[in-house]
Protein backbone atom coordinates (compact mmCIF):
# COMPACT_ATOMS: atom_id res chain seq x y z
CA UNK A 1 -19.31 35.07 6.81
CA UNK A 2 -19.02 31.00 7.52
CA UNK A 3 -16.36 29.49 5.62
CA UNK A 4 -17.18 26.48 2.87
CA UNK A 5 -14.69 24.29 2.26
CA UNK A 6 -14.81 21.43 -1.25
CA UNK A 7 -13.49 18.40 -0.44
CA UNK A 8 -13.17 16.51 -3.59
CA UNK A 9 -12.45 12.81 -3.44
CA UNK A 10 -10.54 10.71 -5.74
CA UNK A 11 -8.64 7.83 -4.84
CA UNK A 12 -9.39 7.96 -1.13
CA UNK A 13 -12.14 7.07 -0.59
CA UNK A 14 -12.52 6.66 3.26
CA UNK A 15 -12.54 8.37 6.51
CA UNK A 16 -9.96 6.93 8.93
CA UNK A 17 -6.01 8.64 8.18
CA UNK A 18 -7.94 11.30 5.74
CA UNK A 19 -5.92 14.10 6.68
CA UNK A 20 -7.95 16.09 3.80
CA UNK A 21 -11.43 15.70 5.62
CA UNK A 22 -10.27 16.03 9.25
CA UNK A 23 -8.45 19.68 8.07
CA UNK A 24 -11.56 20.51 6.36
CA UNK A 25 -13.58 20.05 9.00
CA UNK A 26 -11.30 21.25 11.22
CA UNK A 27 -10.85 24.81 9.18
CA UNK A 28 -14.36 25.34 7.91
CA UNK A 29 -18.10 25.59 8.92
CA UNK A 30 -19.04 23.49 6.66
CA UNK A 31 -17.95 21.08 4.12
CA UNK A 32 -19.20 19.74 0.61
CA UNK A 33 -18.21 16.46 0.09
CA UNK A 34 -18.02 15.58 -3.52
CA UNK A 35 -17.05 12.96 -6.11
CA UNK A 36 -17.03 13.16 -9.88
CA UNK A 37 -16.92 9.78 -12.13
CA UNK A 38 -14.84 11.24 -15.09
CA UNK A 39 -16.00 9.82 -18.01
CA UNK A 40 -12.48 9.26 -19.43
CA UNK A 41 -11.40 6.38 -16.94
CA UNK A 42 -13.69 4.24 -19.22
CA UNK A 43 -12.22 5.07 -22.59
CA UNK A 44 -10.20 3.20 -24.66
CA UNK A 45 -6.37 3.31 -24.47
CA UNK A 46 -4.15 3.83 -27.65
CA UNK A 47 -3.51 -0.07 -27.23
CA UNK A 48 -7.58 -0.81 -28.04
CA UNK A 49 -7.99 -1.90 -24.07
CA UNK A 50 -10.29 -0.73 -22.01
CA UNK A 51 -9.11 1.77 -18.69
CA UNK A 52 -11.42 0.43 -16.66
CA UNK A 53 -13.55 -2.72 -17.10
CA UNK A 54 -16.31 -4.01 -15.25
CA UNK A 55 -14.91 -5.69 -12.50
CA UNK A 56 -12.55 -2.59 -11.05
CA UNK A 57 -16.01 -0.28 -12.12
CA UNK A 58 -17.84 -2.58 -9.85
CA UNK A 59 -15.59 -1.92 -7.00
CA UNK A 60 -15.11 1.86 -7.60
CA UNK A 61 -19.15 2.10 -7.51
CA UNK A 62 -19.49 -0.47 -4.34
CA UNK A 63 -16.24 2.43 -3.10
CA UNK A 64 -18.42 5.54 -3.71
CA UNK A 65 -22.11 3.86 -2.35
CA UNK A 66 -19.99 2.77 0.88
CA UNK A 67 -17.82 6.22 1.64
CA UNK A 68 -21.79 8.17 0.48
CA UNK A 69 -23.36 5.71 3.97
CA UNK A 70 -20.29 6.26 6.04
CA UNK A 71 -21.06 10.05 6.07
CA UNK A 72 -24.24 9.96 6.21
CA UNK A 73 -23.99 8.03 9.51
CA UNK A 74 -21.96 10.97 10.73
CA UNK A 75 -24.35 13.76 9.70
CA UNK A 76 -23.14 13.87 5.96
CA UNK A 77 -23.50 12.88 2.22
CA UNK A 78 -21.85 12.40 -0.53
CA UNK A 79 -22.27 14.98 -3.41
CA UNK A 80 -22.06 12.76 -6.93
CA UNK A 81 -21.77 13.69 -9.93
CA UNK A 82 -20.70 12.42 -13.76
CA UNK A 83 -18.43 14.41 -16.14
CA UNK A 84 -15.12 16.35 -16.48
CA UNK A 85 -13.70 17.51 -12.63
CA UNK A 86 -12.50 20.66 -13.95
CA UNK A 87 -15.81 21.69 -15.59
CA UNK A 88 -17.90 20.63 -12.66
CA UNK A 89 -15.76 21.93 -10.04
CA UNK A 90 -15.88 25.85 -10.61
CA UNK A 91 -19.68 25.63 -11.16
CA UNK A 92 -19.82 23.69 -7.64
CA UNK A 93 -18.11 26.30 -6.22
CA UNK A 94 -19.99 29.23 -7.32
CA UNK A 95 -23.13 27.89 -6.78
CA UNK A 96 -21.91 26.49 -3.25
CA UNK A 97 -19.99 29.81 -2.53
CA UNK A 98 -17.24 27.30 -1.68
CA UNK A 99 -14.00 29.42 -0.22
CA UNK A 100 -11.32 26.40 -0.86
CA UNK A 101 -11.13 23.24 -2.43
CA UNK A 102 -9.17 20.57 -0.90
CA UNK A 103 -7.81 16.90 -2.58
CA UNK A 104 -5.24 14.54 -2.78
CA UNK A 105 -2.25 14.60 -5.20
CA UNK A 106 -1.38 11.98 -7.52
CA UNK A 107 1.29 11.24 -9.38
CA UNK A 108 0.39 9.96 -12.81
CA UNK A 109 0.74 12.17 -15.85
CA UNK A 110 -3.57 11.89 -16.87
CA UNK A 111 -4.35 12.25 -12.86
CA UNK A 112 -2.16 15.14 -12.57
CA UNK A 113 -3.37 16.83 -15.50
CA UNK A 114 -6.84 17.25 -14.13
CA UNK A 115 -5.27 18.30 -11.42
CA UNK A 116 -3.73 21.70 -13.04
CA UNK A 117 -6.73 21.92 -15.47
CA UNK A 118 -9.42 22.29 -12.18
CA UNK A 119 -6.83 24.55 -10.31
CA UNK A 120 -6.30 26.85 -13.35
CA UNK A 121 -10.46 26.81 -13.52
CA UNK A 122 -10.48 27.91 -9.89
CA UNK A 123 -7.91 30.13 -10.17
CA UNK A 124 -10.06 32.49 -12.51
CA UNK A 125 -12.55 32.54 -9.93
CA UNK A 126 -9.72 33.29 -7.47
CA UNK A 127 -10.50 30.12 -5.57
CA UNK A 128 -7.40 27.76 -4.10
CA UNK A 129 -6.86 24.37 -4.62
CA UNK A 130 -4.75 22.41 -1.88
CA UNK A 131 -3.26 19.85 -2.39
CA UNK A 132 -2.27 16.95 0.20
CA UNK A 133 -0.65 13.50 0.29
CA UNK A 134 -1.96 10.65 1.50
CA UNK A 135 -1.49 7.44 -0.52
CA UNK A 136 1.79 6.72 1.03
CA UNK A 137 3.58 4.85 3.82
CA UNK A 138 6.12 7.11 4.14
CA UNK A 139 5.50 11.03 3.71
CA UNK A 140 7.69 12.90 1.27
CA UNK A 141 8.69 14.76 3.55
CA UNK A 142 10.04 12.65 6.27
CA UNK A 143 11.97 10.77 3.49
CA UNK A 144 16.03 11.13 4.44
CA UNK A 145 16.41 12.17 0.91
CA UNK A 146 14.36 14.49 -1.86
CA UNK A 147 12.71 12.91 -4.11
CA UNK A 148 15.45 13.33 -7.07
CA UNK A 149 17.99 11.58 -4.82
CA UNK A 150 15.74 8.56 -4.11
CA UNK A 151 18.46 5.51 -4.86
CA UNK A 152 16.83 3.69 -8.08
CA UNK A 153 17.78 0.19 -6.38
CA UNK A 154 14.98 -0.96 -4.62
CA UNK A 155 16.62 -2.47 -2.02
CA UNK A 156 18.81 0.14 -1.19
CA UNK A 157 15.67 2.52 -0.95
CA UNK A 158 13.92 -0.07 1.81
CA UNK A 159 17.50 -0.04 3.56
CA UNK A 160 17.61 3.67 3.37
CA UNK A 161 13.77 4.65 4.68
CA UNK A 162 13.63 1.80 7.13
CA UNK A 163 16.74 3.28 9.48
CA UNK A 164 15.87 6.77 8.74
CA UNK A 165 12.38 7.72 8.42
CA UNK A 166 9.25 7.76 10.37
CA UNK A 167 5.55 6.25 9.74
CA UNK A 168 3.29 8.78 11.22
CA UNK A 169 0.19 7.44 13.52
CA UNK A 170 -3.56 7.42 11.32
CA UNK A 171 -5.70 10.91 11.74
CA UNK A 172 -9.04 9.61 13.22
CA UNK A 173 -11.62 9.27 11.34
CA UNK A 174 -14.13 12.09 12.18
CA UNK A 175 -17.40 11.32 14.30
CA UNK A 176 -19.74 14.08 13.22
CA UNK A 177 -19.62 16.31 10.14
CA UNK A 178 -21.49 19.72 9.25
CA UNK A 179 -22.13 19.55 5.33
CA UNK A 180 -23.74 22.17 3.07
CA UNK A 181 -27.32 22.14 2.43
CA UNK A 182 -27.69 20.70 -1.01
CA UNK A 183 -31.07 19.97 -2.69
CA UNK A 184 -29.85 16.78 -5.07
CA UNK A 185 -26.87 14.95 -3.76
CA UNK A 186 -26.61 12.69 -7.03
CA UNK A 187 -27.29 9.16 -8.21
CA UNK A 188 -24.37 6.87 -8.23
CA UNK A 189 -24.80 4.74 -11.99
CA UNK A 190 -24.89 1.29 -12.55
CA UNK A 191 -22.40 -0.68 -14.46
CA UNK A 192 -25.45 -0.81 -17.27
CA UNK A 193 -25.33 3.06 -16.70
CA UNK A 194 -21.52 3.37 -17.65
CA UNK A 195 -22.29 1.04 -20.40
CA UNK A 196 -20.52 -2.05 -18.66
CA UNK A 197 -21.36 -5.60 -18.81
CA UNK A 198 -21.51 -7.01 -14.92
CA UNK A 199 -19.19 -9.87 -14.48
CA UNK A 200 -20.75 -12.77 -12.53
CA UNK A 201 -18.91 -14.25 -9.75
CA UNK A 202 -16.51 -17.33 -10.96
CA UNK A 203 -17.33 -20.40 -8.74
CA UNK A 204 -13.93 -21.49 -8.54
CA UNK A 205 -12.89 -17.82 -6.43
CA UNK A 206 -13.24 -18.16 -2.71
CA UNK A 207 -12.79 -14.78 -2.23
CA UNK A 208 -15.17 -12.01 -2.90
CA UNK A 209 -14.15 -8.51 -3.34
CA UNK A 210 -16.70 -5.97 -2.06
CA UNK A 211 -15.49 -1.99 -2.89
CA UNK A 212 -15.63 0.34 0.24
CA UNK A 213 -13.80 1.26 3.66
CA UNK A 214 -16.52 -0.83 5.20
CA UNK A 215 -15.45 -4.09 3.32
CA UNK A 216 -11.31 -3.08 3.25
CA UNK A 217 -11.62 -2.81 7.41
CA UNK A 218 -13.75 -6.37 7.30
CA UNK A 219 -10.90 -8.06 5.26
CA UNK A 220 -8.03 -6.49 6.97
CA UNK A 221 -9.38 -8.07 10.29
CA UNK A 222 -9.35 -11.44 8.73
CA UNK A 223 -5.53 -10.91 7.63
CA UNK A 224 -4.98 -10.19 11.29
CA UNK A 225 -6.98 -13.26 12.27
CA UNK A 226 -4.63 -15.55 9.98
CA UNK A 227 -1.83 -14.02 11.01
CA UNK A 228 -2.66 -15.68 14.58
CA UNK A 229 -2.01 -19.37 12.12
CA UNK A 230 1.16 -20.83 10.16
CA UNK A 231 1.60 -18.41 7.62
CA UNK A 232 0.32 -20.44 4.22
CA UNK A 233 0.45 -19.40 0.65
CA UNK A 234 -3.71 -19.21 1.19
CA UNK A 235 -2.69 -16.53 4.03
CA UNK A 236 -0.24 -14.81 2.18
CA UNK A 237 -2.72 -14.46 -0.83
CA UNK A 238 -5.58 -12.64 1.11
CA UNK A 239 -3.36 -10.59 2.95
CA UNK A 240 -2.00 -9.72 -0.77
CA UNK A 241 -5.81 -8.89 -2.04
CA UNK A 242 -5.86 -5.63 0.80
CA UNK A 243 -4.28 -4.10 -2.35
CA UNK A 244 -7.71 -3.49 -3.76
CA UNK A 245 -8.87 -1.50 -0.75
CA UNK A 246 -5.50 0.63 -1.12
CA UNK A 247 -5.52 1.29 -4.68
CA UNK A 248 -8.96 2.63 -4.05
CA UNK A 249 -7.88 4.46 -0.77
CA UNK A 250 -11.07 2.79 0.96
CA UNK A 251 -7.67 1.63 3.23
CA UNK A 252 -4.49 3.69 4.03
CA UNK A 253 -1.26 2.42 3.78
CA UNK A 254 -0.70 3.68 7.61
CA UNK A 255 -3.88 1.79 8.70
CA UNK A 256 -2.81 -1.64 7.50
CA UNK A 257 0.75 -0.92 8.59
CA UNK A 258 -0.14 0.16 12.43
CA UNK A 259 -2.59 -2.76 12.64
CA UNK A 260 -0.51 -5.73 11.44
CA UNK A 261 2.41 -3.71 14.05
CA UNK A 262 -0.17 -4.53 17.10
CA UNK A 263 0.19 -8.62 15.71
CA UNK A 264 4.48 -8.11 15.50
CA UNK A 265 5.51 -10.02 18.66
CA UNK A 266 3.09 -12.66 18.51
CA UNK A 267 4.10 -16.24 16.87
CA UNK A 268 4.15 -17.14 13.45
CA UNK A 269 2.68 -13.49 12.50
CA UNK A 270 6.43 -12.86 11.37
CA UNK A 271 6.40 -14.41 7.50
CA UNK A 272 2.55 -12.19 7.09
CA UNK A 273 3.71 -8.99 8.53
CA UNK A 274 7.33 -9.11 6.06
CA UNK A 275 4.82 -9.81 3.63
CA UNK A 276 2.19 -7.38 4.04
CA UNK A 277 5.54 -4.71 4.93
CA UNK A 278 7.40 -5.54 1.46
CA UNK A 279 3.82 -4.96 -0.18
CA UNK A 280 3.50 -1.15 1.29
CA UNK A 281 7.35 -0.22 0.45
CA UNK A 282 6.81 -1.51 -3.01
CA UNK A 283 4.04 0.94 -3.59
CA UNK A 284 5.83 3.85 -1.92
CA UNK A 285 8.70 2.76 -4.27
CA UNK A 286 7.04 3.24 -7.54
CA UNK A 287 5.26 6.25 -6.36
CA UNK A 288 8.08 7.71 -5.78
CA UNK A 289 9.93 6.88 -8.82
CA UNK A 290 6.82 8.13 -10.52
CA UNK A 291 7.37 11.53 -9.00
CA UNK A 292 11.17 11.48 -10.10
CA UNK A 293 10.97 10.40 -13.41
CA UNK A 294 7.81 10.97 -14.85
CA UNK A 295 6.53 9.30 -17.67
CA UNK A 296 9.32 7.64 -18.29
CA UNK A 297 7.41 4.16 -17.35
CA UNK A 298 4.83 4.72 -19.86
CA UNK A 299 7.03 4.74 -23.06
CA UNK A 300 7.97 1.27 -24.89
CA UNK A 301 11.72 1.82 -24.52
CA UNK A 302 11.41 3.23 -20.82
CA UNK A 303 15.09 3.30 -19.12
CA UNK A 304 16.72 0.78 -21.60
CA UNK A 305 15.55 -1.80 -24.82
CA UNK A 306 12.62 -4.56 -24.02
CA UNK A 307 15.12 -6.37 -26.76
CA UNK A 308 12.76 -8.46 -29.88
CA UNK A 309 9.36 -7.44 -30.59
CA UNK A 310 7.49 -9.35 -32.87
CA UNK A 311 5.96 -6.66 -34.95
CA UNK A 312 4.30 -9.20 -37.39
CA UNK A 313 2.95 -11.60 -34.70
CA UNK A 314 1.57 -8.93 -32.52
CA UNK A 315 -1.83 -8.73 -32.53
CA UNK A 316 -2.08 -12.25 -33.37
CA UNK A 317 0.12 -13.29 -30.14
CA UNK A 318 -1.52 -10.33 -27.71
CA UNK A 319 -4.73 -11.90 -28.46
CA UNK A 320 -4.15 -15.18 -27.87
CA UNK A 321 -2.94 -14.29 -24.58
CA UNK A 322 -5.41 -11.81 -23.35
CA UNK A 323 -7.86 -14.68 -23.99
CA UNK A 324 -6.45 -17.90 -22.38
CA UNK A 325 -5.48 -18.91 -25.59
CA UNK A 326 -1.59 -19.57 -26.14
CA UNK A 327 -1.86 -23.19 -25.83
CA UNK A 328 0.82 -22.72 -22.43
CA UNK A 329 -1.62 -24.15 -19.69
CA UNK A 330 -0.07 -22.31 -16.97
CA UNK A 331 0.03 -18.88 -18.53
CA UNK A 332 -3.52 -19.30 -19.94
CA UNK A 333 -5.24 -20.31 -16.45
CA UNK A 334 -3.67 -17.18 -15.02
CA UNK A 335 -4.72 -15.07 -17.68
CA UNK A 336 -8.50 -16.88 -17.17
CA UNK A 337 -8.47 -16.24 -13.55
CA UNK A 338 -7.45 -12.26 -14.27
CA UNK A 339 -10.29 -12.64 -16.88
CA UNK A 340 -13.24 -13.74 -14.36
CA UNK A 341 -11.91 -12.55 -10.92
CA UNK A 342 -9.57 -9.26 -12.03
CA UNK A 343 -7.48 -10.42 -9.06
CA UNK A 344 -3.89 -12.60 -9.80
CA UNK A 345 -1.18 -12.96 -7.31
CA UNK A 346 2.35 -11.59 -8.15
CA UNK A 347 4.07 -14.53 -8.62
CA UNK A 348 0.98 -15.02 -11.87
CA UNK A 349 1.29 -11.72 -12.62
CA UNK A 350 5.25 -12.30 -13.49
CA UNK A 351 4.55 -15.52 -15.28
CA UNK A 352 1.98 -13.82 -17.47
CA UNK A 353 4.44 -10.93 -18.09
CA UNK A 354 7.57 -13.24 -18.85
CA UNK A 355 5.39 -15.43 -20.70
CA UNK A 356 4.41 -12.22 -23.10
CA UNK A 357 7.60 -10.35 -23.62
CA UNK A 358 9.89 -13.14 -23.54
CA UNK A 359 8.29 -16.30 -25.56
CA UNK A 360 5.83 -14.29 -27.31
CA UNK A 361 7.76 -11.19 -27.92
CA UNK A 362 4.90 -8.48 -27.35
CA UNK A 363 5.88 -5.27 -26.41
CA UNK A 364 5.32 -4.89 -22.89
CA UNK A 365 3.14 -1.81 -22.72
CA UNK A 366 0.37 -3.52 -24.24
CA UNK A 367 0.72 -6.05 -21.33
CA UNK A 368 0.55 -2.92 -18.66
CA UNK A 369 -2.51 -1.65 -20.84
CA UNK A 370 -4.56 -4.90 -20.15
CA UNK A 371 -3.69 -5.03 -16.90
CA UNK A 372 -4.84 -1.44 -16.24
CA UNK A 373 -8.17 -2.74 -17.81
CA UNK A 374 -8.41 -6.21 -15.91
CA UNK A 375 -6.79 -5.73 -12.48
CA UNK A 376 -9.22 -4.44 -9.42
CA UNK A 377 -6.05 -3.00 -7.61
CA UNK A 378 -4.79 -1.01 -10.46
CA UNK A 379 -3.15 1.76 -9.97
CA UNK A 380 -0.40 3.60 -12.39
CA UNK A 381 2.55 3.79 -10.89
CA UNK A 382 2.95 -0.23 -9.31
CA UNK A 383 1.31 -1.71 -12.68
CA UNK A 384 3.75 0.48 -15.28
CA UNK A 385 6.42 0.48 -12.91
CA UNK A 386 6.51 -3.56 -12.55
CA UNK A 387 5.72 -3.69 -16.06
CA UNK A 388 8.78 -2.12 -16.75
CA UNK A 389 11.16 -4.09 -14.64
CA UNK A 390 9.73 -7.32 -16.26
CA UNK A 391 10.43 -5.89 -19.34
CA UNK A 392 13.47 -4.89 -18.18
CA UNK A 393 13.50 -1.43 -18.96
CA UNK A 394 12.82 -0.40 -15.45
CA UNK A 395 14.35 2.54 -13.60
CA UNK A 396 16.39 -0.08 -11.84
CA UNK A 397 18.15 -2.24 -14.05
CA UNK A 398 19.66 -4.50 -11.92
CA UNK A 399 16.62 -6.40 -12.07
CA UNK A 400 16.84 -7.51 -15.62
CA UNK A 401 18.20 -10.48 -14.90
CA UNK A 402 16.52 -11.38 -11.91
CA UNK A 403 13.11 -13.34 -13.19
CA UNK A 404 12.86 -16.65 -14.33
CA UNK A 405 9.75 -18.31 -15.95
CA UNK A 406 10.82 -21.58 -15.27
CA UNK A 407 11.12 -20.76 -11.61
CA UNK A 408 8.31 -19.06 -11.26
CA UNK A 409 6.27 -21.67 -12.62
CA UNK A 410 7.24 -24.18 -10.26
CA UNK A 411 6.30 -21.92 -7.02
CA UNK A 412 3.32 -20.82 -8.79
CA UNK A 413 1.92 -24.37 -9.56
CA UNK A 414 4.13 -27.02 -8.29
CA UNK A 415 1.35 -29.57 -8.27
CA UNK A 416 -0.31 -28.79 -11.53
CA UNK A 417 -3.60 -27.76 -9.78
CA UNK A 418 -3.88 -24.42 -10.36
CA UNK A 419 -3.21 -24.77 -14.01
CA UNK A 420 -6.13 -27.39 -13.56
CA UNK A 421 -8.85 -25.15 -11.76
CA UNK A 422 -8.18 -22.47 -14.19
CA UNK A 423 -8.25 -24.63 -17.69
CA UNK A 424 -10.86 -22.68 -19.24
């Protein structure tokens, strides 16, 4: 009897450093590729935002077409279909006669929930499901500490992982697949489909972000082509934007790491590389925490007290924020270029998050909520978890006192253009 192995993507969506596909190729005759848009990522939170809006859709759909024509090329396809994971799952299986299904943990209390609701499914019909890891720099396991030890202080976690653990080389990406004979592989929907306006590209952008491993690769070559010149703030900002290709897994954290390593000893790739380095540890950071505490980062008072919350003001102030609107040039043009692009740089995203706890006095979770909506490189854990430092009621509070509007302002716009370009 030939074995049938599920592999159900999620948020990793590519073939190169997939340790999920090459094992399932590897341990099976067969494979069924699959991917299920779950109709609850475009609900509405209990803030009145949106999960996902159009822009991020866009790039999820552009993530799903792209992954669907990479295994085709290789002999493959793409199985898609709409609804609940853990109802569609068990009937793939049975009708497949799938022997295993295979996917990649997360860490996020609504992601993992799906998680135990499809395993208990395929658990009645005596079917595994195995989990694997592979959103990471760093493996949990070759971390020099478990995960409840993992110091809180950021900087004393990068101190600790960089002396004592390892980054493992990429898995290959496979050249030639065996899939199982399936008579309707699925329609990927339209944003009109899903019920979501499309956003038209913003003239004043000079960067377009196209979802897929295809486009990730293509845009982590140019990083590595301006790492070969001085090291600008333009340079630091694209190599910044590969953080849509990893929150969507169409890159792994490995593959950016290992190539930008190849560029190490060559001048003035030094400032990029830190850059792109600091980036990766930061996500590993939060993920981590997210594993160790929970959801902790999701609740208003987190690890401490945001302090005064305008209760009164609240909807009043969130909207005039969300919209451009607080009369604070600066704070306004960011939140207009998050509006029309869904992509801000740190430094904006602080600004905007000072700008709303601190002068506005909003409670920070309803910042994190729009943000989930609006950014293209959300993902749970680094959104909530910088939310929460900003708010200061992160995990680590000695960051409270660490960020400084004023400050941040100044290295954000020190010229007044930006606030200029992004007036209205």
């Amino acid at each position: 009897m030939s074995k049938k192995i599920l592999v159900w993507f999620r948020n990793d969506l590519r073939l190169h450093d997939n340790e999920m596909l090459v094992e399932a190729i590897a341990k099976s005759d067969s494979i069924l590729p699959v991917y299920i848009i779950d109709s609850r990522i475009f609900g509405e939170t209990k803030y009145g935002t949106q999960k996902t809006g159009s822009i991020r859709a866009q790039f999820m759909l552009e993530s799903i077409s792209d992954l669907r024509n990479s295994l085709k090329q290789i002999g493959g396809n793409l199985l898609v279909a709409e609804g609940k994971p853990e109802e569609i799952l068990p009937v793939l299986v049975q009708e497949y006669e799938v022997n295993e299904v295979y996917h990649h943990r997360e860490v996020a209390e609504e992601e993992t929930q799906i998680s135990t609701l499809v395993e208990n499914g395929l658990w009645k019909l005596r079917i595994n499901l195995k989990h694997f890891i592979g959103h990471t720099l760093y493996n949990k396991e070759d971390l020099p500490f478990p995960i409840k030890d993992i110091p809180d202080a950021f900087n004393l976690f990068k101190k600790k992982i960089e002396r004592d653990a390892i980054i493992k080389p990429c898995f290959l990406a496979p050249d030639r697949i065996n899939v199982a004979e399936v008579i309707d592989w699925g329609n990927i929907p339209t944003l009109t489909n899903l019920e979501l306006i499309p956003q038209e590209k913003d003239i004043r952008s000079d960067f377009e972000f196209i979802g897929g491993e295809t486009g990730g690769i293509t845009t982590l070559q140019k990083v590595i082509v301006a790492m070969q010149q001085a090291a600008s703030a333009k340079n630091l900002i694209l190599a910044s934007k590969l953080s849509a290709w990893l929150a969507m897994g169409c890159l792994s954290p490995r593959k950016v790491y290992w190539e930008i390593k190849k560029m190490e000893g060559m001048p003035n790739t030094k400032a990029i590389f830190n850059h792109i380095l600091l980036g990766l540890l930061w996500r590993d950071y939060f993920r981590f925490m997210f594993k160790k505490y929970g959801n902790t980062f999701f609740k208003p008072e987190g690890f401490g007290n945001q302090g005064i919350v305008d209760e009164v003001n609240t909807t009043e102030n969130f909207n005039s924020w969300k919209n451009g609107h607080t009369g604070f040039a600066i704070v306004d043009a960011v939140m207009n270029e998050l509006n029309q692009t869904g992509y801000i740089s740190n430094i904006a995203r602080q600004t905007a998050a000072l700008y709303l706890i601190n002068n506005l006095e909003v409670s920070w979770v309803l910042g994190a909520a729009y943000f989930e909506e609006k950014l293209i490189d959300y993902n749970p854990a680094s959104n909530w978890g910088n939310w929460a430092n900003m708010a200061g009621v992160g995990n680590d509070q000695k960051t409270k006192s660490v960020f400084d509007l004023d400050k941040n302002i100044k290295s954000l716009d020190p010229k007044g253009n930006y606030a200029l370009t992004w007036a209205s």
